[in-house]
PDB file of N, CA and C in Angstrom:
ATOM      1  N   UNK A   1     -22.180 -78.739 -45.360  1.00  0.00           N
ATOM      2  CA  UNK A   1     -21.542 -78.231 -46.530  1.00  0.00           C
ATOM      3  C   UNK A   1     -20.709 -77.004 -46.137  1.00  0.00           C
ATOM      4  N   UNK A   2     -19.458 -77.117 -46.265  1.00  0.00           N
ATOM      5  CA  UNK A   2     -18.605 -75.569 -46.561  1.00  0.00           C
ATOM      6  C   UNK A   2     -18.753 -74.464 -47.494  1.00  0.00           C
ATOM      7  N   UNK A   3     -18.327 -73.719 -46.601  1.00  0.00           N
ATOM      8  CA  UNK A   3     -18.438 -72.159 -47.175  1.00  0.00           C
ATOM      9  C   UNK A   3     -17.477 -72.254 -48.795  1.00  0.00           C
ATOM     10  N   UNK A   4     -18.229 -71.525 -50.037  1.00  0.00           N
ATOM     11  CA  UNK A   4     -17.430 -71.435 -51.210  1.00  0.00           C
ATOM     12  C   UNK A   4     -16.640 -70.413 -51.462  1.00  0.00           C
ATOM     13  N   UNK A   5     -15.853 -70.083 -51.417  1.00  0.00           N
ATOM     14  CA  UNK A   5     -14.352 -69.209 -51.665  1.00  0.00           C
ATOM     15  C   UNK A   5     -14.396 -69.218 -53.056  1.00  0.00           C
ATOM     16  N   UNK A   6     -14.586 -67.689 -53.107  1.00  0.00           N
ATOM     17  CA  UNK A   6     -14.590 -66.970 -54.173  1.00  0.00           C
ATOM     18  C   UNK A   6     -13.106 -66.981 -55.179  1.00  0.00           C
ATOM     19  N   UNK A   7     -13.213 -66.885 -55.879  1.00  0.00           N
ATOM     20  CA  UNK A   7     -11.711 -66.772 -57.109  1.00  0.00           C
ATOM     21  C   UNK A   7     -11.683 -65.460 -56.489  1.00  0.00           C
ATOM     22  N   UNK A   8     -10.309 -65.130 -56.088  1.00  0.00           N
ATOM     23  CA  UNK A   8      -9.722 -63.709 -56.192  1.00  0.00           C
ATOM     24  C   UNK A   8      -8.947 -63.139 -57.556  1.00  0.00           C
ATOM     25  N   UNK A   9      -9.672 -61.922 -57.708  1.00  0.00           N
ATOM     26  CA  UNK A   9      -9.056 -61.380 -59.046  1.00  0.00           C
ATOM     27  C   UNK A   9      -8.023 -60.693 -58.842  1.00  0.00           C
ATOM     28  N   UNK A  10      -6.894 -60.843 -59.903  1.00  0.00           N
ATOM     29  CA  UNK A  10      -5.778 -60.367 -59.651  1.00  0.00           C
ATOM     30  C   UNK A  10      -5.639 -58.931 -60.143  1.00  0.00           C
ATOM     31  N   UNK A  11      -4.712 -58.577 -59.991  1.00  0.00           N
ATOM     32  CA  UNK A  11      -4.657 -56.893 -60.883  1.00  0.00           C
ATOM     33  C   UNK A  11      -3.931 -57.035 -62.063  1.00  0.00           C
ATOM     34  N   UNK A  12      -3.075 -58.239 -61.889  1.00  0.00           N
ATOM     35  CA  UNK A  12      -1.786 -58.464 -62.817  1.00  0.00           C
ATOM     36  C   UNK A  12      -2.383 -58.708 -64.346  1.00  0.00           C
ATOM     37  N   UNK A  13      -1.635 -58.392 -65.456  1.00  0.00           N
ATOM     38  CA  UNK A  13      -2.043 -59.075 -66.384  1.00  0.00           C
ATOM     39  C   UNK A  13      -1.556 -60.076 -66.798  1.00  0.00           C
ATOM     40  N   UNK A  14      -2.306 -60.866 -67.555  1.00  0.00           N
ATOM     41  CA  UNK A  14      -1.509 -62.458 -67.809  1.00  0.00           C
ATOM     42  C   UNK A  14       0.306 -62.946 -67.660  1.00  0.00           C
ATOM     43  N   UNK A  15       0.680 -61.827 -68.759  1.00  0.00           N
ATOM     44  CA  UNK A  15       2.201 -61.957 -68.636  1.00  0.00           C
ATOM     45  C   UNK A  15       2.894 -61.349 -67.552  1.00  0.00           C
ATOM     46  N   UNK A  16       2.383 -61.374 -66.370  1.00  0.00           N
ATOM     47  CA  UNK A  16       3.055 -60.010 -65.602  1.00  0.00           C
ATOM     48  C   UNK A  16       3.257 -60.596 -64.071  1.00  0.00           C
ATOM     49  N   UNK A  17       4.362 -60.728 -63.573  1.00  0.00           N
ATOM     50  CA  UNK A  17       4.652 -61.623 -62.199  1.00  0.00           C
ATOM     51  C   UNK A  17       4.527 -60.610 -61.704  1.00  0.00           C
ATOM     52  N   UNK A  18       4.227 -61.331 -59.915  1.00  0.00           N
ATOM     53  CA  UNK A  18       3.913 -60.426 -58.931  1.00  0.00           C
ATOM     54  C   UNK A  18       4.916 -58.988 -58.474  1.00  0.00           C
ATOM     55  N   UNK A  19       6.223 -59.431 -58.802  1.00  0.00           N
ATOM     56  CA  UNK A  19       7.337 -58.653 -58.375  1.00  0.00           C
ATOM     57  C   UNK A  19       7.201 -57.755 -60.079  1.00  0.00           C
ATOM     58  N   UNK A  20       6.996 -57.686 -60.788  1.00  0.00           N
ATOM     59  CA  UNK A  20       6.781 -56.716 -61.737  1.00  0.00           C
ATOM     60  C   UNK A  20       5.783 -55.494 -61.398  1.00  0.00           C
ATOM     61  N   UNK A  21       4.565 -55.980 -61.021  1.00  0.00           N
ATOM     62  CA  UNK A  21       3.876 -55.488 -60.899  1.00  0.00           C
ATOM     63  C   UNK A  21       3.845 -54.572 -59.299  1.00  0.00           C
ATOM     64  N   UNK A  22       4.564 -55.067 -58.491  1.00  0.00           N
ATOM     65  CA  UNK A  22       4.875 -54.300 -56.926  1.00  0.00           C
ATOM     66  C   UNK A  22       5.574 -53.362 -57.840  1.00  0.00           C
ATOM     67  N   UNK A  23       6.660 -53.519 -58.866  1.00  0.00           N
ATOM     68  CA  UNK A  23       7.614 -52.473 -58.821  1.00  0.00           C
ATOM     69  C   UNK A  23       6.956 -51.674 -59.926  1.00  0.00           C
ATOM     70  N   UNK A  24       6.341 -51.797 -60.408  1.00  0.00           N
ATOM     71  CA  UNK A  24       5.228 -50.695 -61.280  1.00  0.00           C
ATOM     72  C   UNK A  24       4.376 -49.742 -60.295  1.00  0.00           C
ATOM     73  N   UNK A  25       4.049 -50.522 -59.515  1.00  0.00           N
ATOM     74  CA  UNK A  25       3.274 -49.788 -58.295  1.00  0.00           C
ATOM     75  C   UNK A  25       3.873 -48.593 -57.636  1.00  0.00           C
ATOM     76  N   UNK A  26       5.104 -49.186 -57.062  1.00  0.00           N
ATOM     77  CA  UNK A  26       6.298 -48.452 -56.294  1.00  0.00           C
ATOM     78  C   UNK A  26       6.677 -47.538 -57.769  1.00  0.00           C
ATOM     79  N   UNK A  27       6.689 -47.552 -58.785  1.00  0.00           N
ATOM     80  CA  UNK A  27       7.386 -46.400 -59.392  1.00  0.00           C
ATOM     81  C   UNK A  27       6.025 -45.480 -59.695  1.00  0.00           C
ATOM     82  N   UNK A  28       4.798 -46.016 -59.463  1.00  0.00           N
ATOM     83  CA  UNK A  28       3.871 -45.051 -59.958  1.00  0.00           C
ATOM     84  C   UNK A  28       3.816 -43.893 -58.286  1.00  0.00           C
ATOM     85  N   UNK A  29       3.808 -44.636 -57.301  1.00  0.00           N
ATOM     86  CA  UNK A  29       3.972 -44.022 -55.889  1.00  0.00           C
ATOM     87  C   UNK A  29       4.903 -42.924 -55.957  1.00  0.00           C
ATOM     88  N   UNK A  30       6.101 -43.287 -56.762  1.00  0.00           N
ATOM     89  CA  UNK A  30       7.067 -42.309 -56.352  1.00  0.00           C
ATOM     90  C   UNK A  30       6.676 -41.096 -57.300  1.00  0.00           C
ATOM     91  N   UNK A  31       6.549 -41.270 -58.570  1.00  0.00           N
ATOM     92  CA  UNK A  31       5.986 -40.192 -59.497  1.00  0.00           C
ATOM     93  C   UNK A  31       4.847 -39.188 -58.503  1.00  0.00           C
ATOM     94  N   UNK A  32       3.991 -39.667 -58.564  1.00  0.00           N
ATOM     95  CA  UNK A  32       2.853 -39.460 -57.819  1.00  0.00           C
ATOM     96  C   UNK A  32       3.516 -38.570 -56.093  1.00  0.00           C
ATOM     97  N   UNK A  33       4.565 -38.833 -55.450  1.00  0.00           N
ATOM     98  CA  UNK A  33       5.319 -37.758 -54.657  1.00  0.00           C
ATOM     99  C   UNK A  33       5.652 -37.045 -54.987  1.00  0.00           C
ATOM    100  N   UNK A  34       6.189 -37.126 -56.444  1.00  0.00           N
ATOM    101  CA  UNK A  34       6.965 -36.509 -57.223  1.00  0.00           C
ATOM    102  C   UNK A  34       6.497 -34.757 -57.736  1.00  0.00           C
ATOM    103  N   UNK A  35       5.544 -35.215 -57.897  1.00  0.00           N
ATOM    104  CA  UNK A  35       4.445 -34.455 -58.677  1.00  0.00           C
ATOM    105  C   UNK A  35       3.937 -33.554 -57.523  1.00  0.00           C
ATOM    106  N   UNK A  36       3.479 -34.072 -56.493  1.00  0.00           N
ATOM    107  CA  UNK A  36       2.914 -33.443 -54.940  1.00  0.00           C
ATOM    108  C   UNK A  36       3.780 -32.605 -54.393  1.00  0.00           C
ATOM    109  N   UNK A  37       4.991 -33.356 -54.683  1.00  0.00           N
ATOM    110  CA  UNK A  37       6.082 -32.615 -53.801  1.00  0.00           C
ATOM    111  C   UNK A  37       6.218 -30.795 -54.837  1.00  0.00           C
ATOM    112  N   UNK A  38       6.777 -31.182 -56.028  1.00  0.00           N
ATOM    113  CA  UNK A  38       6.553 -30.263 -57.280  1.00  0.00           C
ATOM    114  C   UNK A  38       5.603 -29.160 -56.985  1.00  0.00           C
ATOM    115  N   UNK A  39       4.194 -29.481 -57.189  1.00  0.00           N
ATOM    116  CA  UNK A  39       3.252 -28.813 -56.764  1.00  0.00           C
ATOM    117  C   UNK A  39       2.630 -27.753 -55.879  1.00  0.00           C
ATOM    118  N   UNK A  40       3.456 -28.267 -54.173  1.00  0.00           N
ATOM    119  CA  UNK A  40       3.658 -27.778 -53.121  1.00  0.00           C
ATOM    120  C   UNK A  40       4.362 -26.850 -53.143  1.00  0.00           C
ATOM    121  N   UNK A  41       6.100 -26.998 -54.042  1.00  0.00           N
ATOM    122  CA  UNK A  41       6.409 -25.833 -54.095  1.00  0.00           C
ATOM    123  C   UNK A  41       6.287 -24.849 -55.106  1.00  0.00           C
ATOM    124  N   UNK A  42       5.379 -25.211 -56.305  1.00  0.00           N
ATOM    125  CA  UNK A  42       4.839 -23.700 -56.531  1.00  0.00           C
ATOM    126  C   UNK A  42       3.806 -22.851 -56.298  1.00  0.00           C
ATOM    127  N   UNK A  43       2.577 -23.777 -55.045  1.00  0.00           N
ATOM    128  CA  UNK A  43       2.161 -22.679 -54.490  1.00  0.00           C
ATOM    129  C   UNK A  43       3.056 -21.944 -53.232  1.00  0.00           C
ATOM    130  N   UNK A  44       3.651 -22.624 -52.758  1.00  0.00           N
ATOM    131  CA  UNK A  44       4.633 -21.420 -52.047  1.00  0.00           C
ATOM    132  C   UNK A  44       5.318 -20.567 -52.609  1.00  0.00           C
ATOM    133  N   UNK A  45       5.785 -20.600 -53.810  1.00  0.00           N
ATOM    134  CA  UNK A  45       6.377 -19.748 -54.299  1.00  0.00           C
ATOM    135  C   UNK A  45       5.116 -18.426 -54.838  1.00  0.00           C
ATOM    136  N   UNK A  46       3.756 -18.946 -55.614  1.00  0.00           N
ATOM    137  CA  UNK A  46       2.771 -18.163 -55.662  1.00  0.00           C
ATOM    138  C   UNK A  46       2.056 -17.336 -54.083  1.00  0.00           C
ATOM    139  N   UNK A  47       2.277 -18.124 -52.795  1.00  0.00           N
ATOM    140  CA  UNK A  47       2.256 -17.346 -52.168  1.00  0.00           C
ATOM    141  C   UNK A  47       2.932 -16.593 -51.526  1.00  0.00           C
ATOM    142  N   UNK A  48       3.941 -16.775 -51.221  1.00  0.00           N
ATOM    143  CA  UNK A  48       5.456 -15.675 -51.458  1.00  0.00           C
ATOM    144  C   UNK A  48       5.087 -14.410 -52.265  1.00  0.00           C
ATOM    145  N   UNK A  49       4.790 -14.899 -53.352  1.00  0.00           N
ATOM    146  CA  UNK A  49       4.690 -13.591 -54.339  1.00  0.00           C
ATOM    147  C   UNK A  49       3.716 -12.531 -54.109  1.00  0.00           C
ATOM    148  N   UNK A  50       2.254 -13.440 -53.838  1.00  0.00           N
ATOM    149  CA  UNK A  50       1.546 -12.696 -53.381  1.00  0.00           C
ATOM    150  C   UNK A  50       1.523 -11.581 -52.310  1.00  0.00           C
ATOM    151  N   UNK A  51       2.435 -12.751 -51.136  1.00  0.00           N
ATOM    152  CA  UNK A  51       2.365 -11.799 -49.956  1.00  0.00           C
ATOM    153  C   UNK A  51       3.511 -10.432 -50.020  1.00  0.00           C
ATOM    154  N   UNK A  52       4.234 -10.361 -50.811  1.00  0.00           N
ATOM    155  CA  UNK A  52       5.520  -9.633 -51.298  1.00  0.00           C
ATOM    156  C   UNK A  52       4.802  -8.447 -52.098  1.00  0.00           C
ATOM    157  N   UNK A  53       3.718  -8.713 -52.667  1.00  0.00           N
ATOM    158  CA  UNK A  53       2.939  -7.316 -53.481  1.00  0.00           C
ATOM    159  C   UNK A  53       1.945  -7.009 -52.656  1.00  0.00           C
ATOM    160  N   UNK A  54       1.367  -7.511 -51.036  1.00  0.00           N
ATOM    161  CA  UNK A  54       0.242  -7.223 -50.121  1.00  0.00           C
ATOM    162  C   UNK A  54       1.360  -6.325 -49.475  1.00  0.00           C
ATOM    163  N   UNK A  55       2.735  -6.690 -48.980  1.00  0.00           N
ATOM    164  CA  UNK A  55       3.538  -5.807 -48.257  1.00  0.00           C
ATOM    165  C   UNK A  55       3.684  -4.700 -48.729  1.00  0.00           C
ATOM    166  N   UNK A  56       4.018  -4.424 -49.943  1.00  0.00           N
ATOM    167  CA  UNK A  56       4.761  -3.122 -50.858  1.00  0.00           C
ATOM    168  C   UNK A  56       3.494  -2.191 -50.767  1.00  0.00           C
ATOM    169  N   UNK A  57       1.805  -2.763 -50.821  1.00  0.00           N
ATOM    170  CA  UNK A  57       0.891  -1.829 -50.895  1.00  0.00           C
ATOM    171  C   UNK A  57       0.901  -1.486 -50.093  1.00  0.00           C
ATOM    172  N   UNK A  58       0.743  -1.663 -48.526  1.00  0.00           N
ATOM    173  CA  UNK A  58       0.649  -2.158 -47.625  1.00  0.00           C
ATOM    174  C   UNK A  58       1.355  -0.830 -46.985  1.00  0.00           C
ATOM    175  N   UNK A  59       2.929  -0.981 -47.136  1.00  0.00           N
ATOM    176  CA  UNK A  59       3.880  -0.188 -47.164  1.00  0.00           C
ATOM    177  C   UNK A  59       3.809   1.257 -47.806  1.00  0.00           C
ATOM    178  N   UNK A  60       3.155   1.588 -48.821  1.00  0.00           N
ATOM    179  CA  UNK A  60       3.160   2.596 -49.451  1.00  0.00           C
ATOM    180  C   UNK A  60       1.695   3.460 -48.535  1.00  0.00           C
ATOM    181  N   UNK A  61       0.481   2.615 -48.567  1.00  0.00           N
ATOM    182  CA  UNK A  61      -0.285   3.336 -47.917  1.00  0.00           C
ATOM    183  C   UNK A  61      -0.342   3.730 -46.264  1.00  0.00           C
ATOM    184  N   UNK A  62       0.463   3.089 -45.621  1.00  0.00           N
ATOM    185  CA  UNK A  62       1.408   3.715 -44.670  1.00  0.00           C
ATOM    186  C   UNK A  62       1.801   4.837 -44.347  1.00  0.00           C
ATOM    187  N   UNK A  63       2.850   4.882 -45.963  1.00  0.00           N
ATOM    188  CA  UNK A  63       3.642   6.082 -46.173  1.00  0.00           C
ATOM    189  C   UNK A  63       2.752   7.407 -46.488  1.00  0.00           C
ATOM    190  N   UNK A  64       1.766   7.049 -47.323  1.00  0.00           N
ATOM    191  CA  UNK A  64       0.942   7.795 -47.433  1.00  0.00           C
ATOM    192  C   UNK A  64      -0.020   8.419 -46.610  1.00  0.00           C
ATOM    193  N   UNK A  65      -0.493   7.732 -45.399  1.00  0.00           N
ATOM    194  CA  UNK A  65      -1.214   8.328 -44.315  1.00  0.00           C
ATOM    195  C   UNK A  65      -0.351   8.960 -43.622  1.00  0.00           C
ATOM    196  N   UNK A  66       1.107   8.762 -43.087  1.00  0.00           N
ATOM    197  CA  UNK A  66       1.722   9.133 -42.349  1.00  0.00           C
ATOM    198  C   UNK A  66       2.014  10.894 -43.035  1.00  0.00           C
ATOM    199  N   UNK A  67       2.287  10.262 -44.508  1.00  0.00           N
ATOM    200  CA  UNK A  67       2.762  11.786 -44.994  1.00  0.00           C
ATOM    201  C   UNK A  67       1.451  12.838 -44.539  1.00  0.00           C
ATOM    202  N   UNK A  68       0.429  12.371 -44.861  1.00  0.00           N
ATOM    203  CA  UNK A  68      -1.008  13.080 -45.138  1.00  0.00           C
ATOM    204  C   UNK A  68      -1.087  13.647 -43.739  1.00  0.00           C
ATOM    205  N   UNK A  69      -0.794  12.796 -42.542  1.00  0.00           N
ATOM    206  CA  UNK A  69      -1.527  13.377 -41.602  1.00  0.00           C
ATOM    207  C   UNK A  69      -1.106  13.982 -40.389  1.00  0.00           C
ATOM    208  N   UNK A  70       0.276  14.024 -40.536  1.00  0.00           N
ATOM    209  CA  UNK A  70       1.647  15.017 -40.374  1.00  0.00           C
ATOM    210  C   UNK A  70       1.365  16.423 -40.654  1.00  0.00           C
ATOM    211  N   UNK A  71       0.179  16.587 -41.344  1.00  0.00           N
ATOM    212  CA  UNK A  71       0.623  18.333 -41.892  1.00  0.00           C
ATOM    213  C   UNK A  71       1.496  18.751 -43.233  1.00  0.00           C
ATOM    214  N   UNK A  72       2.728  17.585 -43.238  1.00  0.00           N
ATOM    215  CA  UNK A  72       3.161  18.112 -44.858  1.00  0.00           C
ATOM    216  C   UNK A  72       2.781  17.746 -45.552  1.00  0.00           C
ATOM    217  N   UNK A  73       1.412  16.972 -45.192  1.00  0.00           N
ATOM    218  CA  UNK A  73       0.536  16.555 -46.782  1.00  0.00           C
ATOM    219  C   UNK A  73      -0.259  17.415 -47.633  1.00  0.00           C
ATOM    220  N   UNK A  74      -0.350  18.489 -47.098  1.00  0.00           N
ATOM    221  CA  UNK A  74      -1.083  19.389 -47.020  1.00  0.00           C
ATOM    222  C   UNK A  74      -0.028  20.005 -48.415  1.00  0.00           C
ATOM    223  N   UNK A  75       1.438  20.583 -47.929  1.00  0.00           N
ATOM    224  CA  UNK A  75       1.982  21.295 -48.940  1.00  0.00           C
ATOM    225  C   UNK A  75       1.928  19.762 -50.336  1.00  0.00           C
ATOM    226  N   UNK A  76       2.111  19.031 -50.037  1.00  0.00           N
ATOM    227  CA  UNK A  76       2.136  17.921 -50.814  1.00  0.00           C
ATOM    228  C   UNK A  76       0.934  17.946 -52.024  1.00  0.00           C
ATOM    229  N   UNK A  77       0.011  18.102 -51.127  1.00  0.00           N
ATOM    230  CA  UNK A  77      -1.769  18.201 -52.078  1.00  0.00           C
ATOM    231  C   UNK A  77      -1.849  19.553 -52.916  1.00  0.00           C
ATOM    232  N   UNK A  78      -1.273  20.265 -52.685  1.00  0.00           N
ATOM    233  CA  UNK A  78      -0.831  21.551 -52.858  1.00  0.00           C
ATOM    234  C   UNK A  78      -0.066  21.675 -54.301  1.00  0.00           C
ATOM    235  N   UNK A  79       1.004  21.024 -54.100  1.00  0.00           N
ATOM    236  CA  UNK A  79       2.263  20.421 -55.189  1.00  0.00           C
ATOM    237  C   UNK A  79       1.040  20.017 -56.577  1.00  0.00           C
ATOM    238  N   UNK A  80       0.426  18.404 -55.907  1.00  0.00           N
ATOM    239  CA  UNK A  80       0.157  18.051 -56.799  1.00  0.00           C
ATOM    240  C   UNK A  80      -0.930  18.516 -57.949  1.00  0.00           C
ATOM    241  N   UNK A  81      -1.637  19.480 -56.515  1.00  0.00           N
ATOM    242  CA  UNK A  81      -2.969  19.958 -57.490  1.00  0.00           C
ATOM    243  C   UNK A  81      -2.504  21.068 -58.274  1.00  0.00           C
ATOM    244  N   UNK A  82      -1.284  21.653 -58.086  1.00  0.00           N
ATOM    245  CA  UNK A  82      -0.638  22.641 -59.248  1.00  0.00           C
ATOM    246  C   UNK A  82       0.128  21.669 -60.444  1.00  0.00           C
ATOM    247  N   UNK A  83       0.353  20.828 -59.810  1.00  0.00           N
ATOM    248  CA  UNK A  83       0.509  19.705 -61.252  1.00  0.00           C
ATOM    249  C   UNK A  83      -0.639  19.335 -62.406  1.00  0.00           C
ATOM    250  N   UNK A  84      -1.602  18.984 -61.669  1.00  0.00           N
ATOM    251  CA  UNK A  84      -2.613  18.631 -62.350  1.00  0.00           C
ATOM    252  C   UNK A  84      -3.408  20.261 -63.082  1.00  0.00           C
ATOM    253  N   UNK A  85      -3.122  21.263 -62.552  1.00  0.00           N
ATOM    254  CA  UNK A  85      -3.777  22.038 -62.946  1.00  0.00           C
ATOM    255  C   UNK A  85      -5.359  22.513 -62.168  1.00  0.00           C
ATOM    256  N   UNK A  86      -5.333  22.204 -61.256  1.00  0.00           N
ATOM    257  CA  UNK A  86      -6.597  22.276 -60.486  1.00  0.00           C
ATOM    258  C   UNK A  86      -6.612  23.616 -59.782  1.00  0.00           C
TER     259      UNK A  86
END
């Protein structure tokens, strides 16, 4: 006795030829890049941004040690604590 071969189930629905259904496929594929591709670039753009406000701090506390430890931070601390009233 031979082996029984199963019915293969289709994906298609009743009214729906094979070449309909490839090109449903193929347009869901491309959406689906579509979307990835999209996606990709707004976390680069979120990390861009990020790294653009890590620089500027980054940059300022720099400026700030350098001022501080130069010696004219000194008249600087000076300045400010007559600002504040201290």
């Amino acid at each position: 006795m031979g082996r029984r071969r199963r019915n293969q189930q289709t994906t298609e629905t009743p009214g729906e030829t094979k070449t309909e259904a490839r090109g449903e496929r193929k347009e869901t594929k491309q959406d689906y890049k579509l979307d990835k591709t999209a996606l990709k670039t707004e976390l680069v753009k979120a990390k861009g941004n990020r790294l653009k406000w890590l620089a500027v701090v980054m940059g300022l506390g720099l400026a700030c040690y350098l001022a501080l430890s130069s010696g004219g931070g000194v008249n600087l601390l000076t300045k400010v604590k007559s600002l504040i009233g201290l």
